[in-house]
N, C-alpha and C. Protein backbone atom coordinates (compact mmCIF):
# COMPACT_ATOMS: atom_id res chain seq x y z
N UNK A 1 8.94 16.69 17.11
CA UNK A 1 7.78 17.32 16.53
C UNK A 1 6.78 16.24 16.14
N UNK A 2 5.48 16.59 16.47
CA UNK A 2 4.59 15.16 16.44
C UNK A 2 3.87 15.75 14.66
N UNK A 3 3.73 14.73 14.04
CA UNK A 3 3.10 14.62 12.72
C UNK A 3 1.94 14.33 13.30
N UNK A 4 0.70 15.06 11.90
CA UNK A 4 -0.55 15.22 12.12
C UNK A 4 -0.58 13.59 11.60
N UNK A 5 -2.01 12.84 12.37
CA UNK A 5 -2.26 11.83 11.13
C UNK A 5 -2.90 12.12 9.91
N UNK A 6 -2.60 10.90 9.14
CA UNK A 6 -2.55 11.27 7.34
C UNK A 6 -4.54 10.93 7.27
N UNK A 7 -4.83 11.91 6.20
CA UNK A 7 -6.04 11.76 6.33
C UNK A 7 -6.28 10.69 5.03
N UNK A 8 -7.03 9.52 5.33
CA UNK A 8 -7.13 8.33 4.47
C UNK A 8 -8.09 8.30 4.05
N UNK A 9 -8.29 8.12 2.88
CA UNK A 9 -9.99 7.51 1.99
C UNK A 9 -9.61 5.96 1.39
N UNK A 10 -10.41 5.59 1.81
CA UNK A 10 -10.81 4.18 1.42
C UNK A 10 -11.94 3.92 0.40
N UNK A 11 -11.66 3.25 -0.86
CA UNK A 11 -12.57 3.39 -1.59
C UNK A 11 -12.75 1.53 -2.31
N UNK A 12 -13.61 0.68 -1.97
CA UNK A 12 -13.82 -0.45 -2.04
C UNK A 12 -14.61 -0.89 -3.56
N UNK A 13 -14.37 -1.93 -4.35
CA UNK A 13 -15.18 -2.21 -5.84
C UNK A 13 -15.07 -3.54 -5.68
N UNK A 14 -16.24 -4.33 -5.81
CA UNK A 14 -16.19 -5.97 -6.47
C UNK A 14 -16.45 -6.08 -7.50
N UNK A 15 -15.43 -6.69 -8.08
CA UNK A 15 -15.86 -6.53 -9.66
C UNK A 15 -16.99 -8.15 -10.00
N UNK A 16 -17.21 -7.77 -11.02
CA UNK A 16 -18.19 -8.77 -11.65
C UNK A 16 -17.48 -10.43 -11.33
N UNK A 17 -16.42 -10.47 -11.41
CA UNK A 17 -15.70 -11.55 -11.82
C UNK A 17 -15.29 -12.16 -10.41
N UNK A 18 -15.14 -10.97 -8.93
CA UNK A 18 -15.09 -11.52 -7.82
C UNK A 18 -13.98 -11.34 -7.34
N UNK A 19 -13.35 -10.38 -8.46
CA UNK A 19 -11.93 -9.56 -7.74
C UNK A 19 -12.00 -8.16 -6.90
N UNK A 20 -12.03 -8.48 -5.80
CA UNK A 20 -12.00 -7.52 -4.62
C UNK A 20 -11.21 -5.90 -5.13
N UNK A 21 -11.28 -4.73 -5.20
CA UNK A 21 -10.42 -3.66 -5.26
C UNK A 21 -10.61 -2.79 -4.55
N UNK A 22 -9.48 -2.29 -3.87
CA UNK A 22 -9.40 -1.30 -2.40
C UNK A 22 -8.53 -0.13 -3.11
N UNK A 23 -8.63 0.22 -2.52
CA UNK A 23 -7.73 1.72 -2.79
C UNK A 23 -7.68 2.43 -2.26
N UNK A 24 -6.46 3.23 -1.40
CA UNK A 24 -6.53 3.56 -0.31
C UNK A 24 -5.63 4.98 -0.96
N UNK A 25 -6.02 6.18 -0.08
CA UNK A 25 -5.55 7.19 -1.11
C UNK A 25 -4.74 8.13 0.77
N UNK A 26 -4.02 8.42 0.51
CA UNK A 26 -3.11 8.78 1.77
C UNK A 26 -2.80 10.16 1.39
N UNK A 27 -3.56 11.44 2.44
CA UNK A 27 -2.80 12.59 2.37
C UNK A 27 -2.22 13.20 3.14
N UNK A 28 -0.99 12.71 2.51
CA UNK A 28 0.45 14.06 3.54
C UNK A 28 1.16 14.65 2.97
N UNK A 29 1.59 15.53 3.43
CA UNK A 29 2.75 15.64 2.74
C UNK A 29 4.06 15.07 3.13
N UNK A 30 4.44 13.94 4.06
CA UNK A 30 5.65 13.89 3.95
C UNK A 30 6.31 12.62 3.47
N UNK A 31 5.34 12.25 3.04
CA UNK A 31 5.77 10.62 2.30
C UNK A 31 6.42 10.01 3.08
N UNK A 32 5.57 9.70 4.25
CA UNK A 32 6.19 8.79 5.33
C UNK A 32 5.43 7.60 5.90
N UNK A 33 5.97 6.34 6.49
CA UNK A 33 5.07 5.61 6.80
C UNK A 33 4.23 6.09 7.70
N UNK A 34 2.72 5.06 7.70
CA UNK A 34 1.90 5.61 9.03
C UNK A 34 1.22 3.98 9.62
N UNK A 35 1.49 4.18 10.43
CA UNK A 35 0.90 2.86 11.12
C UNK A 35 -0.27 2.78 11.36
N UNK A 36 -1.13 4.18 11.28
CA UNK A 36 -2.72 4.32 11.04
C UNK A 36 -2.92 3.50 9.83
N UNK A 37 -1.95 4.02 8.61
CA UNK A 37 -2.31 3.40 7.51
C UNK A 37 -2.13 1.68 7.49
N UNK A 38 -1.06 1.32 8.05
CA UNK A 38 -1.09 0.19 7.70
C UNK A 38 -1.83 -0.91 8.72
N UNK A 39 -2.08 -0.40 9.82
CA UNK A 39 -3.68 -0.80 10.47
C UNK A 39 -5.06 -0.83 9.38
N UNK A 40 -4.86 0.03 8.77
CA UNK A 40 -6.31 -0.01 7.80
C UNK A 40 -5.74 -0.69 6.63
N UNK A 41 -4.76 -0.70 6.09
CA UNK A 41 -4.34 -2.23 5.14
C UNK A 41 -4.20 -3.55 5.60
N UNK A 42 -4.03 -4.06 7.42
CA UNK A 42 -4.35 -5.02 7.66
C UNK A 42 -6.21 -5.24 7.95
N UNK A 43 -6.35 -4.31 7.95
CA UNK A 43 -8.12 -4.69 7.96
C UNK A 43 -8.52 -4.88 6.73
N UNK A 44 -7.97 -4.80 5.89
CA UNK A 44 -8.85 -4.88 4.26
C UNK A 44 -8.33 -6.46 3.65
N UNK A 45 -7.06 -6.87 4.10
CA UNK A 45 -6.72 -7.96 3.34
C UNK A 45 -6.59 -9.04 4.46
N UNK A 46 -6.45 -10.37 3.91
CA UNK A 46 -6.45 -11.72 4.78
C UNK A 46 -5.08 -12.45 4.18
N UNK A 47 -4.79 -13.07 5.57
CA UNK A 47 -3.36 -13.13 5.91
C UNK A 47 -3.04 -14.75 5.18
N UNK A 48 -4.36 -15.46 4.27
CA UNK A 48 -4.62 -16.69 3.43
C UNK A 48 -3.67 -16.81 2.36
N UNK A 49 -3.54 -15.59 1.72
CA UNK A 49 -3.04 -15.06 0.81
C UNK A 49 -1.01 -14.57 0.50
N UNK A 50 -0.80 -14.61 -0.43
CA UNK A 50 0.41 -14.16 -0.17
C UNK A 50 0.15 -12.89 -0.68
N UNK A 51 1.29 -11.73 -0.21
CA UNK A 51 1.22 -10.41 -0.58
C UNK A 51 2.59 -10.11 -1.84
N UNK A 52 2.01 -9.30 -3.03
CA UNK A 52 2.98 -9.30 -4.07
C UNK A 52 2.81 -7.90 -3.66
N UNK A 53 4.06 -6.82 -3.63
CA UNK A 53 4.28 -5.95 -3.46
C UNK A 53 5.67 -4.98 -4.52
N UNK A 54 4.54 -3.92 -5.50
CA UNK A 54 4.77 -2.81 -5.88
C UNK A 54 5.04 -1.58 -5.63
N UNK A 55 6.18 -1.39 -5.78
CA UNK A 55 6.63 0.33 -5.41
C UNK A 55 6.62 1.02 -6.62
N UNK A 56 5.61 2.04 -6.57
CA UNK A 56 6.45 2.46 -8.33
C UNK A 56 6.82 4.41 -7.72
N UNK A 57 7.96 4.66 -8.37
CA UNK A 57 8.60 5.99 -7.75
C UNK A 57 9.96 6.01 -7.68
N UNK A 58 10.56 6.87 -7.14
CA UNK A 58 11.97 6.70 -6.71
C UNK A 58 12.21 6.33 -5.20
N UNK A 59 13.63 6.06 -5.12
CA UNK A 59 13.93 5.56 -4.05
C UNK A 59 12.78 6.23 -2.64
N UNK A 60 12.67 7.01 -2.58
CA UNK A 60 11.48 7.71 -1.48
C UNK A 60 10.31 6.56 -1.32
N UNK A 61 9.69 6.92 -2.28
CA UNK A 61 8.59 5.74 -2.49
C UNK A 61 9.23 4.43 -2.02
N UNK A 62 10.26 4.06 -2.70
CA UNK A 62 10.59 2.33 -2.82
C UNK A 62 10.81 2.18 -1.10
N UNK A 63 11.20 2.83 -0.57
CA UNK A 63 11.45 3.08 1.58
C UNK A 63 10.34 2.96 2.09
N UNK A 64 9.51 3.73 1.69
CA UNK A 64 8.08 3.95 1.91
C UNK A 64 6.89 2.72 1.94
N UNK A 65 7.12 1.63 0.97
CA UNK A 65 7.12 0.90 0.58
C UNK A 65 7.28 -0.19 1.28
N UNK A 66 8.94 -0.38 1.60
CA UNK A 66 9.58 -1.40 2.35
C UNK A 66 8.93 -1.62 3.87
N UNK A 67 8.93 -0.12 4.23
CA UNK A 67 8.22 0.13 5.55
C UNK A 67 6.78 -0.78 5.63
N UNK A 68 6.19 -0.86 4.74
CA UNK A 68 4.94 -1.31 4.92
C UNK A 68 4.98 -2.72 4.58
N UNK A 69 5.61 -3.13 3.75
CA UNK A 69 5.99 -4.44 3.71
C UNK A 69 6.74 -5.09 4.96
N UNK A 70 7.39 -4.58 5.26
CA UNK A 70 7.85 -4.77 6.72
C UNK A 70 7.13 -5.32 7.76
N UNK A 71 6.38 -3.67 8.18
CA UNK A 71 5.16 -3.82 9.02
C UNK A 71 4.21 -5.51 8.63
N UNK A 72 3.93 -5.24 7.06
CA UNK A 72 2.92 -6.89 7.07
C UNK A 72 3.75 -8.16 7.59
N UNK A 73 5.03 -8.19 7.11
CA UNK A 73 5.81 -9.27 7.24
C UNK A 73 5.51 -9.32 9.46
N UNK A 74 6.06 -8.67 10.05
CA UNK A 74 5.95 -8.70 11.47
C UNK A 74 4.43 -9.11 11.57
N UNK A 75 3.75 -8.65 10.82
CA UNK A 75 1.76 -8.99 11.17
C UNK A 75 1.35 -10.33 11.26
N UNK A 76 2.50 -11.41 10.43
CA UNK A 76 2.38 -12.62 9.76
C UNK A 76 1.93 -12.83 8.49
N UNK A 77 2.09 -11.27 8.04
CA UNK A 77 1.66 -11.88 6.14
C UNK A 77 2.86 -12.57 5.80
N UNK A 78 2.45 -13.11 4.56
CA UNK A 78 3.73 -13.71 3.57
C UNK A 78 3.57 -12.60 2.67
N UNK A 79 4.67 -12.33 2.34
CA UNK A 79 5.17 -11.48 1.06
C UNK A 79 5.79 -12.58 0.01
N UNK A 80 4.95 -12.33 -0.61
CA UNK A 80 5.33 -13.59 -1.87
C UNK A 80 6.78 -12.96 -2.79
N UNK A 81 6.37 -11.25 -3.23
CA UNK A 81 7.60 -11.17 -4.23
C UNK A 81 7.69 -9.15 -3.32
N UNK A 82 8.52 -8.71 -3.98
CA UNK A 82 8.76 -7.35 -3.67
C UNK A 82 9.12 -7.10 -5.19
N UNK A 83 8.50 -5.97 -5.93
CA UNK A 83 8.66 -5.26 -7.07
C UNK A 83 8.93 -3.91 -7.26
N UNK A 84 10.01 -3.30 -7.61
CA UNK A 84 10.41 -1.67 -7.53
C UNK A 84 10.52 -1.17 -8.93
N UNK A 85 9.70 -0.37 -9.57
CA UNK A 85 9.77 0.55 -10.19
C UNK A 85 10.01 1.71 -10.69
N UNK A 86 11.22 2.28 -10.86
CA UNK A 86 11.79 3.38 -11.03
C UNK A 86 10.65 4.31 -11.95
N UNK A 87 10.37 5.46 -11.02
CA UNK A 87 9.46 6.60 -12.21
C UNK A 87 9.51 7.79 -11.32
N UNK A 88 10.35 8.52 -12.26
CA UNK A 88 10.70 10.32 -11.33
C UNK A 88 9.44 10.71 -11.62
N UNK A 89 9.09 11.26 -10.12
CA UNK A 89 8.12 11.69 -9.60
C UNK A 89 8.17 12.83 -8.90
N UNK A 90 7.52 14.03 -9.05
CA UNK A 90 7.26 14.99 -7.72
C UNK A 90 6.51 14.99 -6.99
N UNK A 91 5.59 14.40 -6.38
CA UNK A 91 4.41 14.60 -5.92
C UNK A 91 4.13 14.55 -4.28
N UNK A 92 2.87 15.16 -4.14
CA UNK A 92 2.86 15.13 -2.49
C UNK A 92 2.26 14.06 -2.26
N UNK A 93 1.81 13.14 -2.41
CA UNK A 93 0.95 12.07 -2.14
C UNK A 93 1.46 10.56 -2.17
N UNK A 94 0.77 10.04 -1.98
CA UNK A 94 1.06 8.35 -1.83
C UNK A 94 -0.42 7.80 -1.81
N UNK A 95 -0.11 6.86 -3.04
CA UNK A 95 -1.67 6.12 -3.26
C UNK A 95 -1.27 4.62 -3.14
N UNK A 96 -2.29 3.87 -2.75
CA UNK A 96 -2.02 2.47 -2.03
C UNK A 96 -3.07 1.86 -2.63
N UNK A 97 -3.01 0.84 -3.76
CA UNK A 97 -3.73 0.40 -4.35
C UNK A 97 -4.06 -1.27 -4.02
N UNK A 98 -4.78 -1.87 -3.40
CA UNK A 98 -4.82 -3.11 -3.10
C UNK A 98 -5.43 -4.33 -4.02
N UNK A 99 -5.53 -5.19 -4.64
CA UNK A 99 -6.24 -5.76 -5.54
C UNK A 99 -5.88 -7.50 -4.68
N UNK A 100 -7.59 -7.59 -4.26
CA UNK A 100 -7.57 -9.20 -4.09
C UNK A 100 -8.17 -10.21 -5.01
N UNK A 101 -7.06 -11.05 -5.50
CA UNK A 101 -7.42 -12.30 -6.16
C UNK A 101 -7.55 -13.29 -5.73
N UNK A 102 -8.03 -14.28 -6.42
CA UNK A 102 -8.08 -15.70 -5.53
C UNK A 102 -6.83 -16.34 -4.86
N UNK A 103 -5.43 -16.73 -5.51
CA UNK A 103 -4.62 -16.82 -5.44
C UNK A 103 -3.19 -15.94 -4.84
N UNK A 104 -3.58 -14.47 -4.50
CA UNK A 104 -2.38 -13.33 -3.89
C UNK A 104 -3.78 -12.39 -3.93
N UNK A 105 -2.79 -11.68 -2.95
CA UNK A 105 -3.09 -9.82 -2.84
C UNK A 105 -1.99 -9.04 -3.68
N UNK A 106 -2.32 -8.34 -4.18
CA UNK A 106 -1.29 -7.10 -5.09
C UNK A 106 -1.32 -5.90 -4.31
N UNK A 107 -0.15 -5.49 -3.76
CA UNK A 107 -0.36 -4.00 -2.77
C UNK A 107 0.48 -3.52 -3.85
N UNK A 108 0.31 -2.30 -4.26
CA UNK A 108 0.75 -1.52 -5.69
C UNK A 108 1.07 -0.12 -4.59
N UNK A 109 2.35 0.62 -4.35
CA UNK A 109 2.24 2.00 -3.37
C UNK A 109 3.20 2.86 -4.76
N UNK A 110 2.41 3.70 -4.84
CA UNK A 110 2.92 4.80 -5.48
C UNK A 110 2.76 6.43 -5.15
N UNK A 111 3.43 7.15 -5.87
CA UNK A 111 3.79 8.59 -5.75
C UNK A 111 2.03 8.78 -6.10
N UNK A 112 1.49 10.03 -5.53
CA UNK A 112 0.38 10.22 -6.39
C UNK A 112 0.18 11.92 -6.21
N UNK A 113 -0.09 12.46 -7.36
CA UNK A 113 -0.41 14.25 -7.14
C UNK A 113 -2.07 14.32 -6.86
């Protein structure tokens, strides 16, 4: 059975200070990876950087997660750390929060309603 693709909003902020913020808001319902998506997370960040990576959710999320960390690792990112956060969640969504600093990227993937 072929899955629809996930419909993505991208929403971009420079802050005053020169910290880049992306935010990428993913709707499906099946809390699954998408390689659409993580095509449009390798277009937003540079591979200069190391990637610190947040899961916050339950195990679902934390897979979800890995998947995409994965995917960067094969791209040639560095993944500097992997971080999992346990927080029971119901939700249909998955929000992908990106934050570039001078020094790392922060990919933050969580449950989102």
């Amino acid at each position: 059975m072929a899955r629809d693709k996930p419909s993505i909003s991208i929403t971009s902020n420079k802050k005053q200070d020169g910290i880049t913020v992306h935010q990428i808001i993913i709707d499906r319902a099946d809390l699954t990876f998408s390689e659409d998506v993580a095509d449009e997370i390798v277009k937003l960040i540079s591979k200069e950087q190391p990637v610190v990576l947040t899961a916050i959710g339950s195990q679902r999320e934390w897979q979800v997660a890995g998947e995409y960390a994965n995917y960067l690792t094969a791209c040639a990112y560095q993944m500097h750390e992997r971080n999992y956060v346990y927080q029971q969640v119901s939700a249909p969504n998955i929000s992908i929060e990106i934050t570039v600093y001078p020094d790392r990227i922060n990919l933050q993937i969580a449950a989102s309603s």
